[in-house]
Protein backbone atom coordinates (compact mmCIF):
# COMPACT_ATOMS: atom_id res chain seq x y z
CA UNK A 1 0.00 0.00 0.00
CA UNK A 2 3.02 2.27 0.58
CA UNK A 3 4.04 2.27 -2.91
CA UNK A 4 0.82 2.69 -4.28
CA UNK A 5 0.24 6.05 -2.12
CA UNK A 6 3.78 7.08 -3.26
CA UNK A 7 2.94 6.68 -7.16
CA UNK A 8 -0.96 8.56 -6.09
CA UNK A 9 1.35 11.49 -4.35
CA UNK A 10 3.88 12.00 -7.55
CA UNK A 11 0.92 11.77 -10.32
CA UNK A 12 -0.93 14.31 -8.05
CA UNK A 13 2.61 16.71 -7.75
CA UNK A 14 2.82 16.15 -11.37
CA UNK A 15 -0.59 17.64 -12.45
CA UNK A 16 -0.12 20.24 -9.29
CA UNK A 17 2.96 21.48 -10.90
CA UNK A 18 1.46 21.28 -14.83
CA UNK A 19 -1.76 23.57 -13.44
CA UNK A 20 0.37 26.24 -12.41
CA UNK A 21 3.26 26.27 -14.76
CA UNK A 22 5.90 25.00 -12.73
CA UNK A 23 6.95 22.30 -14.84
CA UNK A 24 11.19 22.54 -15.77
CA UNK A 25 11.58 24.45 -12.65
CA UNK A 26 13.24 23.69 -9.40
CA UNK A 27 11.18 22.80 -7.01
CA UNK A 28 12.31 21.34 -3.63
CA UNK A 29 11.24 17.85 -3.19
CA UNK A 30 8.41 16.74 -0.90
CA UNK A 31 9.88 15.37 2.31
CA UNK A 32 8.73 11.87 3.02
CA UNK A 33 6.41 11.42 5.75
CA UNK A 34 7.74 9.91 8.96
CA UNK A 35 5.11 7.59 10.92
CA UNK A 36 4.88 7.42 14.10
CA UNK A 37 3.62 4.38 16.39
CA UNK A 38 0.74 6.30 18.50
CA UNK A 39 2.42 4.38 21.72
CA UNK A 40 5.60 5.81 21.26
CA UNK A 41 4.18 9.33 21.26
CA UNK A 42 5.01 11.83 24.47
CA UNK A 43 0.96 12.41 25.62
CA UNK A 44 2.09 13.52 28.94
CA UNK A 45 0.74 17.27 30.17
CA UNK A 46 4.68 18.58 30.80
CA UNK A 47 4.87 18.08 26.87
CA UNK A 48 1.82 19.58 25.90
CA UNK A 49 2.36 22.38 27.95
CA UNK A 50 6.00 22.64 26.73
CA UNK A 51 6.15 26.58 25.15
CA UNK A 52 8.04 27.04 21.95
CA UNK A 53 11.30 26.86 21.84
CA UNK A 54 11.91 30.53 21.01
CA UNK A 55 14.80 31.28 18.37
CA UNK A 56 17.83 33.27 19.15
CA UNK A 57 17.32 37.09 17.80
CA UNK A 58 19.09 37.60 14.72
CA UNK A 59 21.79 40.05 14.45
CA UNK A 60 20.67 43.42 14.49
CA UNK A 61 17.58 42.32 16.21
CA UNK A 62 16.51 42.10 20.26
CA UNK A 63 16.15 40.20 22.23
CA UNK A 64 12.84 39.29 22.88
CA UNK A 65 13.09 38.24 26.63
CA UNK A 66 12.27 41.27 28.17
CA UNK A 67 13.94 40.46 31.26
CA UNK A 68 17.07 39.29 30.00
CA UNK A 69 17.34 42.15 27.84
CA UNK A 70 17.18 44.21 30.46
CA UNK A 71 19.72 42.74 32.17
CA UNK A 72 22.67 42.12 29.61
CA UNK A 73 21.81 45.94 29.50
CA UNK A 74 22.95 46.57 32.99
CA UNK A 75 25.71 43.71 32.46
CA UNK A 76 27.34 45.50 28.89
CA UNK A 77 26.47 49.24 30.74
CA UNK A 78 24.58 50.06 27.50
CA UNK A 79 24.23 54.05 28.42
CA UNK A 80 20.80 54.59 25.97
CA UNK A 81 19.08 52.00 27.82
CA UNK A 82 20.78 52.72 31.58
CA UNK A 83 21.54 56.50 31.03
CA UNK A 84 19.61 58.43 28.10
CA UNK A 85 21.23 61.74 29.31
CA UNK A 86 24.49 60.67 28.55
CA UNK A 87 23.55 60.12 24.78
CA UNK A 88 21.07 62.14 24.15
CA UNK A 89 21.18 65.43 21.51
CA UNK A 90 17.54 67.45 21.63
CA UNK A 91 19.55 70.22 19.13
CA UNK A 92 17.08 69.34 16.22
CA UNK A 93 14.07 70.42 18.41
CA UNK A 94 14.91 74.12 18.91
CA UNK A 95 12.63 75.70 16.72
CA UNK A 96 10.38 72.86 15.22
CA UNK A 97 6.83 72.50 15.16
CA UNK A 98 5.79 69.22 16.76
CA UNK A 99 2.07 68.14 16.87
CA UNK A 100 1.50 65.22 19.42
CA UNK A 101 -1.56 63.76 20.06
CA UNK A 102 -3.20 62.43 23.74
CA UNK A 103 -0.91 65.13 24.69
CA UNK A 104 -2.87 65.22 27.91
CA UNK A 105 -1.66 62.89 30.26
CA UNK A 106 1.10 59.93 30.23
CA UNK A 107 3.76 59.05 27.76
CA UNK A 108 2.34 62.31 25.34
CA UNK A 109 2.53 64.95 28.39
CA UNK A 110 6.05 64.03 28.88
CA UNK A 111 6.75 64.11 25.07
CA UNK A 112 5.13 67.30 24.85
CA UNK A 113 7.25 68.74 27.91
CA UNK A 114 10.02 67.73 26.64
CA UNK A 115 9.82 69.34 23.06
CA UNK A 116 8.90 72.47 24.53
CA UNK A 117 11.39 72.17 26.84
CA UNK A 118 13.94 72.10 24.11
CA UNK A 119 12.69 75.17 22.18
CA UNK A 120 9.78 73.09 20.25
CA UNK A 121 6.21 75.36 19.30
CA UNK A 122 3.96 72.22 20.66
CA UNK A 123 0.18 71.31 19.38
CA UNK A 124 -1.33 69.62 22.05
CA UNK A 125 -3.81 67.32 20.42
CA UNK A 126 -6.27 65.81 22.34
CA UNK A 127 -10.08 64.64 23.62
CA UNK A 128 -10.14 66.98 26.97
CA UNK A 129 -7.25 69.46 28.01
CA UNK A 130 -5.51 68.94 31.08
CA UNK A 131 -4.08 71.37 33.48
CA UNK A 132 -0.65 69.97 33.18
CA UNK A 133 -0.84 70.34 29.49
CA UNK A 134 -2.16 73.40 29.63
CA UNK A 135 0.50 74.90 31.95
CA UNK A 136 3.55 74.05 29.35
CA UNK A 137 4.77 77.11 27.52
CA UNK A 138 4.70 77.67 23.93
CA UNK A 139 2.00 75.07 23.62
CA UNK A 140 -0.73 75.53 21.25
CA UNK A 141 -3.66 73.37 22.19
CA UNK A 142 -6.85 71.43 20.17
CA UNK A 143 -9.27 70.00 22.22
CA UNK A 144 -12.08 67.58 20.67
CA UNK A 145 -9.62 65.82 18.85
CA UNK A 146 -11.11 61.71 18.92
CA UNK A 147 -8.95 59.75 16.82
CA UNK A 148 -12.03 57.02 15.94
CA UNK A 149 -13.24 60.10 13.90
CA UNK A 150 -12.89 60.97 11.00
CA UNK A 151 -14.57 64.07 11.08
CA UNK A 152 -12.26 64.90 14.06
CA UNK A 153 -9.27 64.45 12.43
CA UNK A 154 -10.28 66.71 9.57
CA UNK A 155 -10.87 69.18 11.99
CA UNK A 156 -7.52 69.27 13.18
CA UNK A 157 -6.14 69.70 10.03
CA UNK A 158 -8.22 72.67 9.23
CA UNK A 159 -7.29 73.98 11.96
CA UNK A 160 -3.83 74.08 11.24
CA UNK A 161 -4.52 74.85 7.48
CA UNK A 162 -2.34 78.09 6.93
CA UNK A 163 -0.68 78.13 9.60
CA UNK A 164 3.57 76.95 9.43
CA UNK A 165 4.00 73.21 8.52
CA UNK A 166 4.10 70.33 10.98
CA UNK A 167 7.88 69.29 11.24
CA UNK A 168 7.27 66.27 13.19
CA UNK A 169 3.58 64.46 13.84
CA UNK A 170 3.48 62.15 16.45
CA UNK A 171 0.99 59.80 16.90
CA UNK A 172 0.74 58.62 20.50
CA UNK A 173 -3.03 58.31 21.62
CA UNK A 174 -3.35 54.98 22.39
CA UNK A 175 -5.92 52.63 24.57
CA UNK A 176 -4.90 49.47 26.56
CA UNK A 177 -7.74 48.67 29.02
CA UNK A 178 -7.81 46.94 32.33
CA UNK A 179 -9.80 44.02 31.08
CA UNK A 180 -10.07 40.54 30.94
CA UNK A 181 -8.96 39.32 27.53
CA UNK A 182 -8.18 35.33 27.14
CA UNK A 183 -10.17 32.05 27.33
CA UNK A 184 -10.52 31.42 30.95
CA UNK A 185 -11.55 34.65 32.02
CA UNK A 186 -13.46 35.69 29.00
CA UNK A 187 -12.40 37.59 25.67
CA UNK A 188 -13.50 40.92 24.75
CA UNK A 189 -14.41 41.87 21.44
CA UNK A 190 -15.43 45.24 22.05
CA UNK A 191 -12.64 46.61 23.65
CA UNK A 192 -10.55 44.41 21.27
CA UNK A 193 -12.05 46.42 18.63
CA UNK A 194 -12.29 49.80 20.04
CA UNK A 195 -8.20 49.30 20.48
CA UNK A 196 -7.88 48.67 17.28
CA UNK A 197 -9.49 51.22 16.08
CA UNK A 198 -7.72 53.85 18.43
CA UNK A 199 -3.91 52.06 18.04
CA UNK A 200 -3.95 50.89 14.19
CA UNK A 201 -6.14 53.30 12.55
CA UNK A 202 -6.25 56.31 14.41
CA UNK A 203 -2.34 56.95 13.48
CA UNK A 204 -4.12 56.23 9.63
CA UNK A 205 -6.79 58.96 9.93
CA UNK A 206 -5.26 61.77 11.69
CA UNK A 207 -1.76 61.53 9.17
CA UNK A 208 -4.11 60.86 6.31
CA UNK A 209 -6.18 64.16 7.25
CA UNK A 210 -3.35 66.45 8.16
CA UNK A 211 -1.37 64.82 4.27
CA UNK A 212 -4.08 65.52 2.44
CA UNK A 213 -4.47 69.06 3.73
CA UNK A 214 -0.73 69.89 3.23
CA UNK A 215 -0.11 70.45 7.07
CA UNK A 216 3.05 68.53 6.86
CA UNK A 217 6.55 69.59 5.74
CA UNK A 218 7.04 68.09 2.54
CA UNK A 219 10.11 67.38 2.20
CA UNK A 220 11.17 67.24 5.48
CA UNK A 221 7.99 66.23 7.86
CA UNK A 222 8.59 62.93 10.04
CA UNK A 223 5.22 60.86 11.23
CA UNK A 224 6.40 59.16 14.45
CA UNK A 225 4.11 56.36 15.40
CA UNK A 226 4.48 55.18 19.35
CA UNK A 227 3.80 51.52 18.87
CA UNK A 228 4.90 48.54 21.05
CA UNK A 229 7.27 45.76 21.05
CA UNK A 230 3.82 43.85 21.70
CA UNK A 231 3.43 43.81 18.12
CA UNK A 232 6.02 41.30 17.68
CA UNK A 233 4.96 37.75 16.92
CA UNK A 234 8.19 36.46 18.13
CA UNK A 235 8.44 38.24 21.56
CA UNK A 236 4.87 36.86 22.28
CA UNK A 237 5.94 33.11 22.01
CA UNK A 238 8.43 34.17 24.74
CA UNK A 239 6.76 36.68 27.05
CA UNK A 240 3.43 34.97 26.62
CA UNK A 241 4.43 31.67 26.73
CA UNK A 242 1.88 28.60 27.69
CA UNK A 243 -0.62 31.92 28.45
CA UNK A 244 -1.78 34.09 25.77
CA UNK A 245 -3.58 36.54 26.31
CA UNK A 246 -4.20 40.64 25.55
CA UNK A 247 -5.54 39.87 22.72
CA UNK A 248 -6.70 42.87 21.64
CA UNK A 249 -3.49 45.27 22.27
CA UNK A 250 -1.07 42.67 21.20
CA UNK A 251 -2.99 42.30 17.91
CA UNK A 252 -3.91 46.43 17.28
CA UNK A 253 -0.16 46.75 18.23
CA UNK A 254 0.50 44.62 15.19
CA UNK A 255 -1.82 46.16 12.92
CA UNK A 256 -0.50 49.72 13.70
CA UNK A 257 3.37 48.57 12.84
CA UNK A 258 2.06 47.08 9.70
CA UNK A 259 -0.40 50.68 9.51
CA UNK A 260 3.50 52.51 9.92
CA UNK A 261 5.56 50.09 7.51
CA UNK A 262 3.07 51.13 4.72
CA UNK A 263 2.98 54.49 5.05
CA UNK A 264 6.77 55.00 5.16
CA UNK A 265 6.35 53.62 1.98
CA UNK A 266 3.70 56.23 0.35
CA UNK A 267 4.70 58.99 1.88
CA UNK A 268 8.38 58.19 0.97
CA UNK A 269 7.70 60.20 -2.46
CA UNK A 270 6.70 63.16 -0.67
CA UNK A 271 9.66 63.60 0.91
CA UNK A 272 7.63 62.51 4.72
CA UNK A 273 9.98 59.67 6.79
CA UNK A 274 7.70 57.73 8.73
CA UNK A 275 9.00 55.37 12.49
CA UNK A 276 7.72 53.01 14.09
CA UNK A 277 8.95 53.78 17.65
CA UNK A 278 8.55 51.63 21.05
CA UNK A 279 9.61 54.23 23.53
CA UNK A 280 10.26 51.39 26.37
CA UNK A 281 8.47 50.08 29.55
CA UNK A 282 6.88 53.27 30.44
CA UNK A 283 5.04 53.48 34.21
CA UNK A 284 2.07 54.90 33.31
CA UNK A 285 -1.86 54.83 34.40
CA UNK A 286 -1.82 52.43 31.43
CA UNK A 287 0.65 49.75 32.79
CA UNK A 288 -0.06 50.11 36.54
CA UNK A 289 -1.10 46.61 36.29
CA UNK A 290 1.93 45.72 35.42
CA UNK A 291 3.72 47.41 38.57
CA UNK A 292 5.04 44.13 39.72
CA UNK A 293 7.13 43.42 36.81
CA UNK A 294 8.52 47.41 37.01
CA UNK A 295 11.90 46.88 38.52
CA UNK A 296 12.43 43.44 36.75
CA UNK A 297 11.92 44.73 33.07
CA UNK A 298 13.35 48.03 33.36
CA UNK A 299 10.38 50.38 33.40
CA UNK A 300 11.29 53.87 33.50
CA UNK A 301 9.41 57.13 34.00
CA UNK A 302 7.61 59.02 31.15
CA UNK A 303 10.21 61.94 31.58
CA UNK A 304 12.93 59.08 30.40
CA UNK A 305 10.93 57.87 27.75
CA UNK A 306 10.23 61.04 26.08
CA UNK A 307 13.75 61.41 25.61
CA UNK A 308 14.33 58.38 23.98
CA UNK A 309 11.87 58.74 21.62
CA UNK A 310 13.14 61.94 20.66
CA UNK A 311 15.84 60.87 20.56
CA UNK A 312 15.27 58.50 17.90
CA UNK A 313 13.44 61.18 16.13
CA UNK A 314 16.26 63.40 15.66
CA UNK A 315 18.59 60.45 13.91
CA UNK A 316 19.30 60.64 10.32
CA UNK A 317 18.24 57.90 7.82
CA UNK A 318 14.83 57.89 8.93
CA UNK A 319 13.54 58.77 5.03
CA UNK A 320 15.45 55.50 3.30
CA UNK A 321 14.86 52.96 6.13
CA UNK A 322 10.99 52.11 5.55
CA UNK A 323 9.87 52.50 9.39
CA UNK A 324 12.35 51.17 11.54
């Protein structure tokens, strides 16, 4: 019976490769199936339960245990992660205009204290003003702004319509909720789907809008989009292992990288760089449930954050790289 299947499998690869015209070219050959006696397979729970074996980061990538990173960090005294001060240049800022939006509160109050700061005119973009916001200097501020609307979004961009161009747009409203979001307690489609729509296509809307109605340097303008390392399918396997779970920011975290890759690439033309930029385990209002992991992972304060996103910001190369 086993060579009759074998003969069945190559006249079916034959006709397989005739439909689609792959006849005369290489094709790698089918490896041949290995059975298995079902007695001598591993059924006990330590191997299904086993997590996958997670690959060693290529070069030029990181590593995706957080932990560990953080550590050979400390270990190689790696002064951006340990010391942002030490390497950090805010020159470019002096005089730019930088729009950032839930500028209110978190890791967008500290980014929009630290461009003014540095000599940056600020629009404050947000839903509701804050007082903190509100007390920075030079900071223009445009209340009302939801990022789920459209309509919203145009409005900010009329607003700004005639006024000096935006040098650098960053897009930093985000959502991550204090849900339940796995099997065993319960998923949440709703809030998976409101994140989405805030994360992954907000960023989409309000750059669209504020494109379209020429309020961004061209050539020149940078769209920074603060995204997460929870977008990566890799870390997940490791920092999510046997457990799942977040659905719904670990997916719109995705989305919006994939939201930033493609826009570095239309905008490219225009003479607009587009990043994709993780600014780091912030503590935040957002992540206060993940307090107990702080110390462990390296969390750092908003203030510290800010600066290495801007940092980022004011590298070259941005324009050629396709959203780093």
């Amino acid at each position: 019976w086993q060579a009759k299947a074998g003969r069945a499998l190559l006249v079916a690869r034959a006709g397989f490769l005739r439909r689609h015209g792959l006849t005369g070219r290489t094709v790698f050959p089918l490896a041949p199936a290995k059975r298995v006696h079902p007695q001598s397979r591993d059924m006990s729970a330590q191997s299904a339960t086993k997590g996958a074996a997670a690959q060693p980061p290529a070069r030029g990538f990181t590593e995706p245990d957080q932990v560990k990173r953080y550590a050979d960090a400390k270990a190689s005294g790696n002064k951006r992660v340990l010391d942002i001060d030490s390497v950090y240049d805010p020159a470019w800022m002096k005089g730019a205009r930088v729009l950032v939006t839930g500028a209110n509160r978190g890791i967008g109050l500290s980014l929009a204290k630290e461009a003014a700061r540095c000599g940056a005119v600020v629009v404050g973009a947000c839903r509701k003003p804050s007082d903190e916001l509100a007390a920075i200097e030079n900071v223009e501020i445009v209340d009302g702004v939801e990022v789920t609307s459209s309509a919203a979004c145009e409005a900010l961009a009329e607003s700004l319509a005639g006024k000096d161009p935006i040098d650098v747009l960053i897009n930093n409203a985000g959502y991550f909720p204090d849900v339940s979001d796995d099997f065993t307690g319960g998923l949440n489609f709703e809030e998976n789907l409101k994140q989405y729509d805030i994360c992954a296509v907000g960023p989409l809307r309000v750059t669209a809008a504020l494109v379209k109605k020429g309020c961004l340097r061209q050539p020149g303008g940078k769209v920074i989009n603060i995204t997460s390392q929870g977008g990566s399918a890799l870390w997940r396997q490791v920092q999510n292992a046997n457990k799942g779970g977040d659905y719904g920011h670990h997916m719109c975290k995705a989305a919006a990288n994939m939201c930033g890759v493609l826009m570095a690439e239309e905008l490219r033309p225009k003479g607009i760089a587009v990043a994709n930029l993780h600014p780091g385990f912030n503590r935040t209002g957002m992540t206060k449930k993940y307090e107990h992991i702080w110390d462990i992972e390296g969390a750092v304060e908003c203030e510290v954050g800010a600066k290495r996103v801007m940092h980022e910001i004011g590298r070259g190369g941005l324009l050629d790289s396709g959203a780093p």
